[in-house]
Protein backbone atom coordinates (compact mmCIF):
# COMPACT_ATOMS: atom_id res chain seq x y z
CA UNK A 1 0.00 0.00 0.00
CA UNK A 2 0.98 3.67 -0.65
CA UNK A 3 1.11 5.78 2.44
CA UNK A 4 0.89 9.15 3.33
CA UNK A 5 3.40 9.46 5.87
CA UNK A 6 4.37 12.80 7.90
CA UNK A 7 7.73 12.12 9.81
CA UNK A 8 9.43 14.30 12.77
CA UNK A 9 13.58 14.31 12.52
CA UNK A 10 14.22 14.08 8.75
CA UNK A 11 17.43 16.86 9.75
CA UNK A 12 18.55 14.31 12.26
CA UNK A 13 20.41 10.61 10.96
CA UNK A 14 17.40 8.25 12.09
CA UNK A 15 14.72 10.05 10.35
CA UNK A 16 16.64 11.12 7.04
CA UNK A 17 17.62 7.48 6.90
CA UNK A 18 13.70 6.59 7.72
CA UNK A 19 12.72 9.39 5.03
CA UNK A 20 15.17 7.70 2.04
CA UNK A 21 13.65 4.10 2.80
CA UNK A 22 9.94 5.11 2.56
CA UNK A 23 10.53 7.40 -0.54
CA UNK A 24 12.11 4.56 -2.15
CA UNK A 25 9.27 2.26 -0.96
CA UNK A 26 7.12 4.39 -3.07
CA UNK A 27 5.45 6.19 -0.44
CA UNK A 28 4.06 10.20 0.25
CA UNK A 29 6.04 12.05 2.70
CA UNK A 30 5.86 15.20 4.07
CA UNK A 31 8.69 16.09 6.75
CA UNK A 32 8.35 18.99 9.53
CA UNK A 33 11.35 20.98 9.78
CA UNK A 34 11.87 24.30 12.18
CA UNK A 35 13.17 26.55 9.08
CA UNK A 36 12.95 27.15 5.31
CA UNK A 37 16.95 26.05 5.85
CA UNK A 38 16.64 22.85 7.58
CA UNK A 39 14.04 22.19 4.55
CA UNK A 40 16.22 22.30 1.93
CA UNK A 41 19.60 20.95 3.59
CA UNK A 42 16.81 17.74 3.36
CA UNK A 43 15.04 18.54 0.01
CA UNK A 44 18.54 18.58 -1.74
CA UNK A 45 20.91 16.19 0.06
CA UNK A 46 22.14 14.08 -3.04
CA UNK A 47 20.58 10.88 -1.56
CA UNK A 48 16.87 12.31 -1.90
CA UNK A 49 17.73 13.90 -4.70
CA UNK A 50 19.01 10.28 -6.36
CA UNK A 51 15.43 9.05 -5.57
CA UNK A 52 13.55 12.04 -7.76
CA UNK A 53 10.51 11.95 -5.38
CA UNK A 54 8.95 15.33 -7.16
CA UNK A 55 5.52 15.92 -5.70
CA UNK A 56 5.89 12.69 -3.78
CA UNK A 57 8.08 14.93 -0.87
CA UNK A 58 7.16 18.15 1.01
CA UNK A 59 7.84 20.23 3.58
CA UNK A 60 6.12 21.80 6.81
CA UNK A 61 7.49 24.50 8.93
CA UNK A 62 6.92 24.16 12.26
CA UNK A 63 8.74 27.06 13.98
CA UNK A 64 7.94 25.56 17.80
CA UNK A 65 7.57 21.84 18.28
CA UNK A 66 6.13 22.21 21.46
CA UNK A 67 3.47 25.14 20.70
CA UNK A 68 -0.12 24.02 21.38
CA UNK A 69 -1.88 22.98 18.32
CA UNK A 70 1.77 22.92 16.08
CA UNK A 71 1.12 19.81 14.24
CA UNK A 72 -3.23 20.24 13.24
CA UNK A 73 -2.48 21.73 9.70
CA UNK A 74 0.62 18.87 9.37
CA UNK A 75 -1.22 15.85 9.90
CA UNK A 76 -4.43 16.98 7.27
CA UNK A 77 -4.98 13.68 4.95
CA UNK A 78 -1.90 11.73 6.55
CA UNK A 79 -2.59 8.22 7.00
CA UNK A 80 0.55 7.44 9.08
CA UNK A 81 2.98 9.21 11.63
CA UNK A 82 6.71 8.44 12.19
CA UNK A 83 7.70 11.00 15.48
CA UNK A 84 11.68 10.70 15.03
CA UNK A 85 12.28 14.18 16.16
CA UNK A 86 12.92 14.17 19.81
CA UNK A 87 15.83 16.20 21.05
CA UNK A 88 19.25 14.54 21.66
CA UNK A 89 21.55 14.82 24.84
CA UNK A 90 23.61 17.15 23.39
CA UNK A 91 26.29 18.55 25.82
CA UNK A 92 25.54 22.53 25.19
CA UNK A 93 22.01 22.62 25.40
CA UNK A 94 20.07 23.39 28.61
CA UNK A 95 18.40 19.50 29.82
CA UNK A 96 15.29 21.26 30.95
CA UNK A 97 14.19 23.30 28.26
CA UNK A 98 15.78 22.02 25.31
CA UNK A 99 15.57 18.44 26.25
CA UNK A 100 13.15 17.25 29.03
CA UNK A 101 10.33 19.63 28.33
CA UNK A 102 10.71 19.06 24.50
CA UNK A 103 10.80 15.49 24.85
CA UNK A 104 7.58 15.50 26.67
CA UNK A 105 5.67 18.26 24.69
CA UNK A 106 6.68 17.33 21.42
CA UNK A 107 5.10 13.74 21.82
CA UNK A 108 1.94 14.54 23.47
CA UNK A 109 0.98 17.93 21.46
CA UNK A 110 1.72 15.16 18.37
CA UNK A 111 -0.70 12.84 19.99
CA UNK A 112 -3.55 15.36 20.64
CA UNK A 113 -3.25 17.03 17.34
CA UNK A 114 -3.76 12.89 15.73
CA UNK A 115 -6.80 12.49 18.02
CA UNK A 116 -8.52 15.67 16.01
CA UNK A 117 -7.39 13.87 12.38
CA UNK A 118 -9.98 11.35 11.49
CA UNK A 119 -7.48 10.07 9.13
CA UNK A 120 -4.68 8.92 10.71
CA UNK A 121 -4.19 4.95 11.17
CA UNK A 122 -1.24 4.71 13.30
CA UNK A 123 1.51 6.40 15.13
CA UNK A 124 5.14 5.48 15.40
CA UNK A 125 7.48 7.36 18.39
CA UNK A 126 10.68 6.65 18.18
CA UNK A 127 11.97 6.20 21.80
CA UNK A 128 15.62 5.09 23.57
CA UNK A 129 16.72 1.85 25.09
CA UNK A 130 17.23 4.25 28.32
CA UNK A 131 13.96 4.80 28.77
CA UNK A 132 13.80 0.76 29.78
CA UNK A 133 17.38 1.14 31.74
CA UNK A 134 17.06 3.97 33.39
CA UNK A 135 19.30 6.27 34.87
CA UNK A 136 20.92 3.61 36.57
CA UNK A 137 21.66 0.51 34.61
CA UNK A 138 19.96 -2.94 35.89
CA UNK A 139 21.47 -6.33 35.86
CA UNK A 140 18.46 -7.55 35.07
CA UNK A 141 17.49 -8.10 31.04
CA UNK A 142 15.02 -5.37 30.21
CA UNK A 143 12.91 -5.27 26.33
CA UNK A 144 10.89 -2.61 24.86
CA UNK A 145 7.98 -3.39 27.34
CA UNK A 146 10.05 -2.99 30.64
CA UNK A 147 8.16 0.72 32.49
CA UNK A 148 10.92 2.33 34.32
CA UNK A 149 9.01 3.58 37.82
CA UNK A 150 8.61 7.56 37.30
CA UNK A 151 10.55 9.68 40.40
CA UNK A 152 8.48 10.79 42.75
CA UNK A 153 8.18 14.34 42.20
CA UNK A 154 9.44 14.47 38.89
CA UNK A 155 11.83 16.96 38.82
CA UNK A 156 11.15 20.20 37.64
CA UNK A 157 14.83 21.00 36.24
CA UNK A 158 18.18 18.61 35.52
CA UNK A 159 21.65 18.93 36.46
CA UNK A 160 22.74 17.67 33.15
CA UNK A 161 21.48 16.43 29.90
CA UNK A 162 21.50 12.76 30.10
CA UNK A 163 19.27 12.89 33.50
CA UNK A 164 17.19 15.22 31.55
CA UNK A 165 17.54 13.12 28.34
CA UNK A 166 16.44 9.66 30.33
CA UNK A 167 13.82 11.20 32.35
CA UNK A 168 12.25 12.53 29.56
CA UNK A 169 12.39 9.54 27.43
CA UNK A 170 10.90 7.28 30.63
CA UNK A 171 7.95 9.67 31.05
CA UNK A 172 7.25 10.40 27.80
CA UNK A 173 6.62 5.79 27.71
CA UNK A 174 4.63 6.74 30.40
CA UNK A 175 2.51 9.68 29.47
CA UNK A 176 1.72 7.85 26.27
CA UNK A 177 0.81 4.48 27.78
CA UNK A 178 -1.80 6.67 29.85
CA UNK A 179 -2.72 8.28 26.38
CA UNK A 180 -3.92 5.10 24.80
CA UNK A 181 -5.73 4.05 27.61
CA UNK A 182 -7.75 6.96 28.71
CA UNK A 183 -8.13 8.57 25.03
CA UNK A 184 -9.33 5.70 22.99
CA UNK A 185 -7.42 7.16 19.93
CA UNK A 186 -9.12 5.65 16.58
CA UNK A 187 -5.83 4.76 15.64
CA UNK A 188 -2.59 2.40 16.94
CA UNK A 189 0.75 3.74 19.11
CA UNK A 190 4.05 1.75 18.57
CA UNK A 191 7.20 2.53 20.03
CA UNK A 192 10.19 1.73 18.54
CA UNK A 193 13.14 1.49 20.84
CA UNK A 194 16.90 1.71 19.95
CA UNK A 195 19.95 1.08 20.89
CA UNK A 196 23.30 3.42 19.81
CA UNK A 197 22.86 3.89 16.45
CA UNK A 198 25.56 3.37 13.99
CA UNK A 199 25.72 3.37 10.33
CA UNK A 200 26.11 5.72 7.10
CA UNK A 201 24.98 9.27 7.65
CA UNK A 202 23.92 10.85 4.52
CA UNK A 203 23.98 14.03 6.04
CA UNK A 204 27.70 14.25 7.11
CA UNK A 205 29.24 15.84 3.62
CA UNK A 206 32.59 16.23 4.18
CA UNK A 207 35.01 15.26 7.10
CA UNK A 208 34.52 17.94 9.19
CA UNK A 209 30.44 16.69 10.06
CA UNK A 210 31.68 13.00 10.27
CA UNK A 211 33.60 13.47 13.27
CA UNK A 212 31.36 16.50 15.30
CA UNK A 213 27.83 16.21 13.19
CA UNK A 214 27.64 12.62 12.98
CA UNK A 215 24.91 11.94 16.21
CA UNK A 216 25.48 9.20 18.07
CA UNK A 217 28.38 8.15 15.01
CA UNK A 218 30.06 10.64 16.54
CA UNK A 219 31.21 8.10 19.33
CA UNK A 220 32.24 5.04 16.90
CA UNK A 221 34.41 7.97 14.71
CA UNK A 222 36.26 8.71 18.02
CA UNK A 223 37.03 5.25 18.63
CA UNK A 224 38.50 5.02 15.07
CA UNK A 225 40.41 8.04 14.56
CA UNK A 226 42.82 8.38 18.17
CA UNK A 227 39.98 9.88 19.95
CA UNK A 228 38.39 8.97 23.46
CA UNK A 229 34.57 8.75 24.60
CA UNK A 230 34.90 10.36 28.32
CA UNK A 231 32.14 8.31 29.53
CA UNK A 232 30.56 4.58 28.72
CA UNK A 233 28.23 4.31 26.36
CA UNK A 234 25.39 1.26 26.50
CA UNK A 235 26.66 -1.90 24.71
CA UNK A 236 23.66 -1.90 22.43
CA UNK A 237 23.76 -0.85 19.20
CA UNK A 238 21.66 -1.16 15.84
CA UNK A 239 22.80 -0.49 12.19
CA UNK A 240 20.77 2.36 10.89
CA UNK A 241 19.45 0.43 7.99
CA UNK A 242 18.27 -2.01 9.77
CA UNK A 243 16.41 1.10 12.56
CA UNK A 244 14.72 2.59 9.17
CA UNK A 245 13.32 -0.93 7.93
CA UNK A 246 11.88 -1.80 11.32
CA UNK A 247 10.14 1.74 11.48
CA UNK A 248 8.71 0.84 7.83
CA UNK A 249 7.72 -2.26 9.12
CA UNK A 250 6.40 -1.50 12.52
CA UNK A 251 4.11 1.22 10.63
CA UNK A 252 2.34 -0.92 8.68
CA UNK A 253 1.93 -4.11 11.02
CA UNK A 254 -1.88 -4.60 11.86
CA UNK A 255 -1.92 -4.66 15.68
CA UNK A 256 -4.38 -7.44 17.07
CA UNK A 257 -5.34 -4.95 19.89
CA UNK A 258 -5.35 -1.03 20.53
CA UNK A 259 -3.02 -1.47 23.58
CA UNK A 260 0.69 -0.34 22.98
CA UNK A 261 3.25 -3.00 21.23
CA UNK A 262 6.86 -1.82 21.61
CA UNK A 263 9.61 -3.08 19.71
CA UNK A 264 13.05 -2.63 21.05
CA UNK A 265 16.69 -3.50 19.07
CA UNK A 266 19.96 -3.50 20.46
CA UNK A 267 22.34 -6.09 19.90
CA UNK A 268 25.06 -6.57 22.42
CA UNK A 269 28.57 -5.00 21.46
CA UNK A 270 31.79 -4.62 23.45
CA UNK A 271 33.52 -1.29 22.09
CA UNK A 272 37.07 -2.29 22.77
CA UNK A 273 36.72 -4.49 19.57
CA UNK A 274 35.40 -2.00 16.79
CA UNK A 275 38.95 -1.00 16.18
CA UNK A 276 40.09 -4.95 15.41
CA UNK A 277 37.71 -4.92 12.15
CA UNK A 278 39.08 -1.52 10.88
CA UNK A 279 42.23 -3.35 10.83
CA UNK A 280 41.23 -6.35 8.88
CA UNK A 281 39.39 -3.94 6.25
CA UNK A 282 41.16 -1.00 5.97
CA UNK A 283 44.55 -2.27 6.89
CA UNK A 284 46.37 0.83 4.81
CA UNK A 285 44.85 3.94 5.96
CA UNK A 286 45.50 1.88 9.35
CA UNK A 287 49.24 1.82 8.39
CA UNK A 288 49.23 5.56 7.34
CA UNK A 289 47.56 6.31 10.88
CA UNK A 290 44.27 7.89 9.22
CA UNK A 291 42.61 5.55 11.26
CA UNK A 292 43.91 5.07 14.89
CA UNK A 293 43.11 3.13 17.81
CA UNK A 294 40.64 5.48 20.16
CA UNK A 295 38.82 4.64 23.25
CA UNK A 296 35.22 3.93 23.60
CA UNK A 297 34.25 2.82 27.80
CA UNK A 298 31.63 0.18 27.57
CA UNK A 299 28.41 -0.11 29.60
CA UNK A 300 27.50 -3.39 29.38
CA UNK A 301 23.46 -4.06 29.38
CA UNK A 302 20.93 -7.39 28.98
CA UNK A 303 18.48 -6.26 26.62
CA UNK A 304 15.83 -8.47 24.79
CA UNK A 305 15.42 -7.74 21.37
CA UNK A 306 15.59 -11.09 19.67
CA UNK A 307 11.70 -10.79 18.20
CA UNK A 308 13.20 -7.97 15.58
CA UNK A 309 14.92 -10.33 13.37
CA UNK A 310 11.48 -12.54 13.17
CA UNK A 311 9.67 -9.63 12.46
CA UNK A 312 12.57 -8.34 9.80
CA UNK A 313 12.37 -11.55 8.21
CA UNK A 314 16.11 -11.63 8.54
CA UNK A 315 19.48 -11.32 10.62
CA UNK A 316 20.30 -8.03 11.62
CA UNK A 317 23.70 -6.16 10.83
CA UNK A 318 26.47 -6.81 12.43
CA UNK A 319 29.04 -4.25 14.50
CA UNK A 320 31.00 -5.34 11.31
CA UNK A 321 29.06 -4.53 9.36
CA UNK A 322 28.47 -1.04 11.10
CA UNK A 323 32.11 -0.14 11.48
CA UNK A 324 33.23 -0.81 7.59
CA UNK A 325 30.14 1.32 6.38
CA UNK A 326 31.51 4.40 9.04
CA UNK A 327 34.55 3.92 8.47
CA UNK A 328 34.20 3.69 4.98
CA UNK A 329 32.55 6.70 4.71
CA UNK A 330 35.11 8.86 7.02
CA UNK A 331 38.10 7.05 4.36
CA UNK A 332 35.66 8.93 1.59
CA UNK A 333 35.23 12.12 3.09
CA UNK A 334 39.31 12.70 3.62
CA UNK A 335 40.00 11.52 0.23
CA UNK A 336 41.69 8.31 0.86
CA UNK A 337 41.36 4.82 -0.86
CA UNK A 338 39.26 1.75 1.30
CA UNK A 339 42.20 -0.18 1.60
């Protein structure tokens, strides 16, 4: 079926890699962006452009995310929502009112302005394996479905962005649990739930964005090229390819009740190791030192994601897989041969 899809984050790597797979899927999608800018650094990235989607891709400006009514006029004769477009922990910005409060608005002004659109089917947030961790990692196994209990209060402001980040992303599970239940939407809520996510990043141009505008890349670059991650990172990761076609698929599943059905992916990955299959591929840039042994702290985590590969119909990448196409792509952006 052809869907008319609007989709939160296209500017970000998740949802430009979710807005490439459903163009080329053959489906209608119209992307919110804050500015004319962030537009047409989407509308005219070489890998949309390589699709020629014409009338089949537009554009909504959406100055404030988290105004009251921001997304009615978006969502007029969509059929299906992918909300990719939550902020990320990123060290500068303030965790209370450019990450917690966001996180939190974004979703539920979505969610209200779907209720008043008779003709949207289903709904698609795109959520964070720490909102089933916590801010404290378990040594239990946790999945998609595990409810992290809310603080009691919640707090009101963060002392930095990863409480506000994980806080955010627990409630916001939360909140839209309580949504399904007490709203009776007349359509279906999915989470999906990743891990780190690695993989090509269309949106990094030249070397400069692979190493500081890469998202959460940013990390496995470090690792490759000398530098050091100051702090562990969760030992689950999924290849971004793989986080696009489970959002496709996920959209379009037929859900045998209107209570939520999460699915989480993050396959378990010790860090130390990424830097052994740069060797093995690119064994001369790692003899000219372009790429260099860096350091990327582990936190190791049980999570429960095996159902994705029934539902993908296949085996998921590999942190092989992962490191050859980043690495790959940094070899490409400073000009030297895969070798």
């Amino acid at each position: 079926m052809t869907a008319a899809i609007l989709l939160t984050g296209a500017s970000g790597l998740i949802g430009f890699r979710i807005l490439t797979a459903a163009l080329a899927a053959g489906h209608n999608v119209r992307y919110t962006v804050r500015s004319e800018e962030k537009a047409r650094v989407v509308s005219s990235n070489p890998a949309v452009q390589k699709l020629a989607p014409g009338d089949r891709l537009s554009a909504t400006i959406i100055p404030d995310f988290s105004a009251d009514g921001a997304f009615d006029s978006a969502l007029q004769g969509i059929t299906h929502v992918i909300h990719a477009g939550s902020p990320v922990p990123m060290p500068t910005f303030d965790p209370t009112t450019e990450i917690f409060q966001p996180t939190i608005k974004m979703t539920s002004g979505l969610l209200s302005s779907a209720l008043k659109t008779p003709s949207v089917k289903r709904v698609i947030i795109t959520s964070s394996i720490a909102a089933n961790l916590g801010l404290i990692t378990p040594p239990t196994t946790v999945s998609a479905s595990t409810r992290v209990p809310l603080p009691n209060p919640i707090p009101s402001t963060f002392g930095e962005v990863f409480e506000g980040y994980i806080i955010g992303k627990i409630l916001e599970l939360h909140n839209t649990d309580e949504f399904v239940k007490t709203a009776n939407p007349h359509f279906t809520v999915s989470h999906v739930v990743p891990g780190y996510v690695f993989g090509r990043n269309e949106l990094a141009l030249d070397a400069a964005m692979m190493q500081t505008r890469n998202s959460s890349n940013n990390f496995l670059v470090a690792g490759i090229t000398g530098g050091e991650v100051p702090f562990p990172i969760h030992g689950g990761f999924v290849h971004i390819d793989d986080l696009a076609d489970l959002h496709l698929r996920v959209l379009f599943l037929e859900p045998k009740t209107k209570d939520i059905e999460d699915f989480g992916v993050a396959t378990k990955v010790d860090y130390s190791t990424i830097f052994d299959y740069v060797e093995k591929a690119f064994p001369k840039a790692v003899a000219a030192s372009v790429l260099k042994r860096g350091i990327v702290p582990t936190e190791h985590i049980k999570y429960e994601s095996s159902d994705v590969e029934t539902l993908l119909g296949r085996k998921l990448k590999t942190i092989n897989d992962v490191v050859v196409d980043v690495a790959g792509q940094y070899l490409e952006k400073v000009g030297v041969e895969k070798a």
